[in-house]
Protein backbone atom coordinates (compact mmCIF):
# COMPACT_ATOMS: atom_id res chain seq x y z
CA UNK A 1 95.57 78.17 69.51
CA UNK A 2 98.10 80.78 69.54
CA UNK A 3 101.52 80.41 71.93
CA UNK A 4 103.78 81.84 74.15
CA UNK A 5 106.91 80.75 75.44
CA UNK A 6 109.77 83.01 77.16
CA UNK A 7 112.70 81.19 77.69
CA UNK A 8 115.74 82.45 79.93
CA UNK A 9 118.94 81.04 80.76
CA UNK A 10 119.33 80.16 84.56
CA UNK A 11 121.25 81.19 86.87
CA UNK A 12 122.27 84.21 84.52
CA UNK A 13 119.15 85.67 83.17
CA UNK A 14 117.14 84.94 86.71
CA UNK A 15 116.60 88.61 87.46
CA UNK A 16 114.69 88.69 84.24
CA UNK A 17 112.62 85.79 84.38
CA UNK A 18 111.76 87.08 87.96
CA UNK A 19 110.55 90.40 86.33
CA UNK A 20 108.52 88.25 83.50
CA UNK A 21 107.11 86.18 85.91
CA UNK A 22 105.57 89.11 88.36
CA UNK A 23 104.55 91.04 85.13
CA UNK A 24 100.60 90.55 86.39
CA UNK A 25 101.29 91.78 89.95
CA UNK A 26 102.63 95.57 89.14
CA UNK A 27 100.21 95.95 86.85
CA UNK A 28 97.99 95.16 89.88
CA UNK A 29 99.77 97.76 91.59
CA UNK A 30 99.51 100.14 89.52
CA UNK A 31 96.04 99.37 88.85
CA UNK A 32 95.54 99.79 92.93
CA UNK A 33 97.76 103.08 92.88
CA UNK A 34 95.38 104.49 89.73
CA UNK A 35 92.00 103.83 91.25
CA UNK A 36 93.55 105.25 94.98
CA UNK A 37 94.41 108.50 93.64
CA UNK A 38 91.19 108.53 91.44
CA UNK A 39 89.24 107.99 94.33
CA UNK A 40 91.06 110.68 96.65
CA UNK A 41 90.73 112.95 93.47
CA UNK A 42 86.91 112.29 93.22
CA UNK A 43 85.75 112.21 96.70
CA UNK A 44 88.09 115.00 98.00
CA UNK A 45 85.70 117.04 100.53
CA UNK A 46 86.26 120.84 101.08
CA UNK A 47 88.23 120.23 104.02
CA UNK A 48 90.90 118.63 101.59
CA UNK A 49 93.72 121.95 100.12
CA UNK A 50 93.97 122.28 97.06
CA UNK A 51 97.39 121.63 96.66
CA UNK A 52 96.87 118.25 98.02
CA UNK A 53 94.29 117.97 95.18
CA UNK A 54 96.80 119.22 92.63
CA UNK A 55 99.59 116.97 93.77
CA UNK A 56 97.29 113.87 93.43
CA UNK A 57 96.07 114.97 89.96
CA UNK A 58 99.68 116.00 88.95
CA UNK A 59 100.96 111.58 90.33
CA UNK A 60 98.04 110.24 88.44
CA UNK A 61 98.95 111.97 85.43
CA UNK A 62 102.98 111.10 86.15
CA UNK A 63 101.21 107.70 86.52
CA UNK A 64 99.53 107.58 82.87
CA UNK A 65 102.54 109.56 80.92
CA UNK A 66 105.20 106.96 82.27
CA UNK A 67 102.90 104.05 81.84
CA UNK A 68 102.78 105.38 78.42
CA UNK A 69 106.38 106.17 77.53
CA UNK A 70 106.65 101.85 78.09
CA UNK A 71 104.35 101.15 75.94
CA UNK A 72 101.98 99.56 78.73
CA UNK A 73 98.49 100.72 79.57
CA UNK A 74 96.02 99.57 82.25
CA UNK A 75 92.75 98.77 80.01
């Protein structure tokens, strides 16, 4: 079976071992951030402006072009 090991060199490279390490969580963030705005997006009601419509649509697309540009995707 197939392996993976990152290796960093303490105390200098902690910031980056602390950014490999919580990898999993901001893609749960994102993930949280995605389906929020989706869900604002699909159940807006007429009461909600349009603007407020177009400024979610406009963050979820900022969302998937910058997620994107690094190369990281949520599926």
């Amino acid at each position: 079976m197939p392996e993976l090991n990152l290796k960093f060199t303490l105390p200098e490279e902690r910031d980056e071992a602390k950014v490999a390490q919580e990898g999993d969580s901001w893609k749960g963030v994102a993930w949280d951030l995605d389906n929020r705005l989706r869900g604002l997006i699909k159940h807006a009601g007429d009461d909600v402006p349009e603007e407020k419509l177009e400024a979610y649509q406009e963050i979820r697309g900022w969302l998937y072009d910058n997620m994107e540009a690094h190369g990281v995707f949520l599926g």
